[in-house]
N, C-alpha and C. Protein backbone atom coordinates (compact mmCIF):
# COMPACT_ATOMS: atom_id res chain seq x y z
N UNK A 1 143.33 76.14 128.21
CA UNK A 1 141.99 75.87 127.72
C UNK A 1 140.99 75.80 128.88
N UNK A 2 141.52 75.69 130.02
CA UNK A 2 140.43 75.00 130.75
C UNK A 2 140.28 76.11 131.26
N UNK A 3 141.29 77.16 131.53
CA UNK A 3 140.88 78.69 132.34
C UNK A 3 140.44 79.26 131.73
N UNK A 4 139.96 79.02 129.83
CA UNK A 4 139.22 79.87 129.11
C UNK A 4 137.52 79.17 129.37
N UNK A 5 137.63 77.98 129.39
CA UNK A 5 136.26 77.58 129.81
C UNK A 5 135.50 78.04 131.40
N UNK A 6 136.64 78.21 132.31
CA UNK A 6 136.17 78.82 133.16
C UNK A 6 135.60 80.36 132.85
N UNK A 7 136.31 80.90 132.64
CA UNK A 7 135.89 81.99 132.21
C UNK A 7 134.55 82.41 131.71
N UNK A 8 134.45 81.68 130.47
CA UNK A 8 133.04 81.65 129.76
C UNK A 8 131.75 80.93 130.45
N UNK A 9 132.13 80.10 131.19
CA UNK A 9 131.13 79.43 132.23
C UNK A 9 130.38 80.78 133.47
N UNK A 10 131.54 81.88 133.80
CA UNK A 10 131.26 82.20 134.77
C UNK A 10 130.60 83.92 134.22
N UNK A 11 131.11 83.93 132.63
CA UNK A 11 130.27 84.80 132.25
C UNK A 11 129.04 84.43 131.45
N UNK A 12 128.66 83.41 131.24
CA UNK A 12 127.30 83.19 131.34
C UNK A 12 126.32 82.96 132.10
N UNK A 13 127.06 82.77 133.51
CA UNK A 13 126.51 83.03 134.63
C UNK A 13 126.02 83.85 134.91
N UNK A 14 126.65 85.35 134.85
CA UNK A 14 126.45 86.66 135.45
C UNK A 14 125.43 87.00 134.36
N UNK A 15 125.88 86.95 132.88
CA UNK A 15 124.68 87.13 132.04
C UNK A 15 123.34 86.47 132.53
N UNK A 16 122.98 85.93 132.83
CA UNK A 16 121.83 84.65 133.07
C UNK A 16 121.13 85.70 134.46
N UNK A 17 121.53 86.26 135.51
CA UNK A 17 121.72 86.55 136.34
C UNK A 17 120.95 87.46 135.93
N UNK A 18 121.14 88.83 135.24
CA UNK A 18 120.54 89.85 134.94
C UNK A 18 119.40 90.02 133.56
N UNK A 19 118.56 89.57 134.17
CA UNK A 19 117.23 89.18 132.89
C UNK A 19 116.78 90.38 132.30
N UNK A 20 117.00 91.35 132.63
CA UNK A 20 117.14 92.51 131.47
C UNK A 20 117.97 92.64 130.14
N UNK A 21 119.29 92.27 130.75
CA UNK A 21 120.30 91.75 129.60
C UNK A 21 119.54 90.72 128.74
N UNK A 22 119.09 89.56 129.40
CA UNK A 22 118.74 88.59 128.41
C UNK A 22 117.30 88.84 127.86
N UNK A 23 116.74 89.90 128.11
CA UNK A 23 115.77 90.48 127.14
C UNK A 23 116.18 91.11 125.77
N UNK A 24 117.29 92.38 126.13
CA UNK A 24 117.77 92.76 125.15
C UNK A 24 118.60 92.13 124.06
N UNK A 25 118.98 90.92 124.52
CA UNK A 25 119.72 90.09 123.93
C UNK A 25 119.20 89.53 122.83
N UNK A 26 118.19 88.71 123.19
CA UNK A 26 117.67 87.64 122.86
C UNK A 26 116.16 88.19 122.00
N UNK A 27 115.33 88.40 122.47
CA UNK A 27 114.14 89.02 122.78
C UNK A 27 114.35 90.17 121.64
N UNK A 28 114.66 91.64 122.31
CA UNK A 28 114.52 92.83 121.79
C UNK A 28 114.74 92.72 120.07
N UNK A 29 115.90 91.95 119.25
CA UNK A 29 116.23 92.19 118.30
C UNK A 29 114.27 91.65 117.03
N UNK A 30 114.47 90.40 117.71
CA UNK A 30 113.48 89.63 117.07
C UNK A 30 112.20 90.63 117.15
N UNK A 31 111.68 91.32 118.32
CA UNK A 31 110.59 92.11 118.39
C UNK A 31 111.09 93.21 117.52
N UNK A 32 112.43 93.89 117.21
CA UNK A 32 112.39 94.91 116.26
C UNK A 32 112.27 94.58 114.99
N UNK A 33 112.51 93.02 114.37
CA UNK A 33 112.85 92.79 112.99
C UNK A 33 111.15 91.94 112.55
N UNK A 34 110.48 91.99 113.32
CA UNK A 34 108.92 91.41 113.76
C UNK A 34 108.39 93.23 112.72
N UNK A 35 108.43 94.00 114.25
CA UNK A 35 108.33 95.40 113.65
C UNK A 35 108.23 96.14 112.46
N UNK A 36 109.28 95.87 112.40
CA UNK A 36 109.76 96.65 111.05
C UNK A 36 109.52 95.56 109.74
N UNK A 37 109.20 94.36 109.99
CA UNK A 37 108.97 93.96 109.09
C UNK A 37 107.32 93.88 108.40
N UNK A 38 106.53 94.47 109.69
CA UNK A 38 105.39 94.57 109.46
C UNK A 38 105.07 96.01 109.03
N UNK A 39 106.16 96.93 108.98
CA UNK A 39 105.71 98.42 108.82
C UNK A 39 105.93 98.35 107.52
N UNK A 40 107.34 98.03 107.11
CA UNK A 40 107.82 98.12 105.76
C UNK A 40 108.03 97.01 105.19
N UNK A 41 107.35 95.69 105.26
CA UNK A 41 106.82 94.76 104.97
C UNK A 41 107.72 93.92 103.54
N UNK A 42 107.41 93.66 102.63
CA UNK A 42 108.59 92.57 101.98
C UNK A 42 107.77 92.66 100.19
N UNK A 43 107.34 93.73 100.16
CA UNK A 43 106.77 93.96 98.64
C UNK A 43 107.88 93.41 97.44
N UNK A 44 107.39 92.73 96.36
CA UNK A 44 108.66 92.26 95.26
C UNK A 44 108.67 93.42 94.09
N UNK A 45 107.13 94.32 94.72
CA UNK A 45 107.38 95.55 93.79
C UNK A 45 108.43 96.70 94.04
N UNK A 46 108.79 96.52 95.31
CA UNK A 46 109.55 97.54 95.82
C UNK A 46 111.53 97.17 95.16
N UNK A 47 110.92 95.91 94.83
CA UNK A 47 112.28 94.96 95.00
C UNK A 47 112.84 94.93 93.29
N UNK A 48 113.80 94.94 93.27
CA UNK A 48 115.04 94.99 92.12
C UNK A 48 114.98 93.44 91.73
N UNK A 49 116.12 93.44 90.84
CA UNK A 49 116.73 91.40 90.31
C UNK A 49 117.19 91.18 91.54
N UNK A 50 117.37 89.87 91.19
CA UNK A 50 117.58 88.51 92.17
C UNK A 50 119.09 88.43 91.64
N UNK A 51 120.14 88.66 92.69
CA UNK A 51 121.57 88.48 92.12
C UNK A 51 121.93 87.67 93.01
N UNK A 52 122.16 86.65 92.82
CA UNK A 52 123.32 85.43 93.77
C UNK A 52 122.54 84.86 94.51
N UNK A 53 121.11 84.59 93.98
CA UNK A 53 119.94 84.02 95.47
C UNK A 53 119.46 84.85 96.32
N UNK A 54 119.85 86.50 96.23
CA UNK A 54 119.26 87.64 97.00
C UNK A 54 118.23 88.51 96.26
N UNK A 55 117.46 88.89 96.94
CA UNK A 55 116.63 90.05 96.13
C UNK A 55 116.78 90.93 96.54
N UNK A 56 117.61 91.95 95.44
CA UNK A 56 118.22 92.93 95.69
C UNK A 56 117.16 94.15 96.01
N UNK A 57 117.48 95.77 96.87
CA UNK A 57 116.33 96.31 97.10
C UNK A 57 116.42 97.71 96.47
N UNK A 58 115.78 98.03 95.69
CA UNK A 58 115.94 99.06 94.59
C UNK A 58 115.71 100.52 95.51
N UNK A 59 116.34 101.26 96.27
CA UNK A 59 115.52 102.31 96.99
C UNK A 59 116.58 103.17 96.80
N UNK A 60 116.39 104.76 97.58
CA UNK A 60 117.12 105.13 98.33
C UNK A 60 118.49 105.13 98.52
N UNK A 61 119.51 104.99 97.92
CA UNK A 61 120.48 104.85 98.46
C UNK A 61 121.74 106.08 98.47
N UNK A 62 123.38 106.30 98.64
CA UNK A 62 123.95 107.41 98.67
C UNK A 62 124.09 107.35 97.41
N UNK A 63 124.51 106.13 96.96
CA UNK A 63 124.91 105.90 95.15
C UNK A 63 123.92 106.34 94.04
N UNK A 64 122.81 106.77 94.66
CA UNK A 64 121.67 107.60 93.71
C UNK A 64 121.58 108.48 93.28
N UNK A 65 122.80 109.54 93.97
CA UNK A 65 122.67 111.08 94.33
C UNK A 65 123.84 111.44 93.75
C-alpha cells in the first residue's frame, strides 16, 4: 500500500509540473461543454419524455434510419 501511495504522490507531481496537461485536464473539457452548450443550447422543444429523471433527446439518431 504504501509503494502504491508513493507512486500516486509522485505522479501527481509530474502532472502538476506540466501546466499544459493541467489545462487540458481540468480547464479544456468545461470550456468545451460551456461551448457547445451555448451553440446547441438546452431547448425542451427539441427534447422528448422525461424517463427515469432524464430528458430524453428526440434527434438524429442510427435507430432512425
Amino acid at each position: 500500500m504504501h509503494g502504491y501511495l508513493a507512486m500516486t504522490r509522485t505522479e501527481f507531481r509530474l502532472f502538476r509540473r506540466e501546466p499544459f496537461s493541467v489545462v487540458f485536464v481540468l480547464a479544456f473539457p468545461l470550456m468545451m461543454m460551456v461551448l457547445l452548450a451555448a451553440v446547441f443550447g438546452n431547448n425542451r422543444a427539441d427534447a422528448g419524455k422525461i424517463q427515469n429523471g432524464m430528458l430524453m433527446w428526440r434527434g438524429v439518431t442510427p435507430a432512425n434510419y
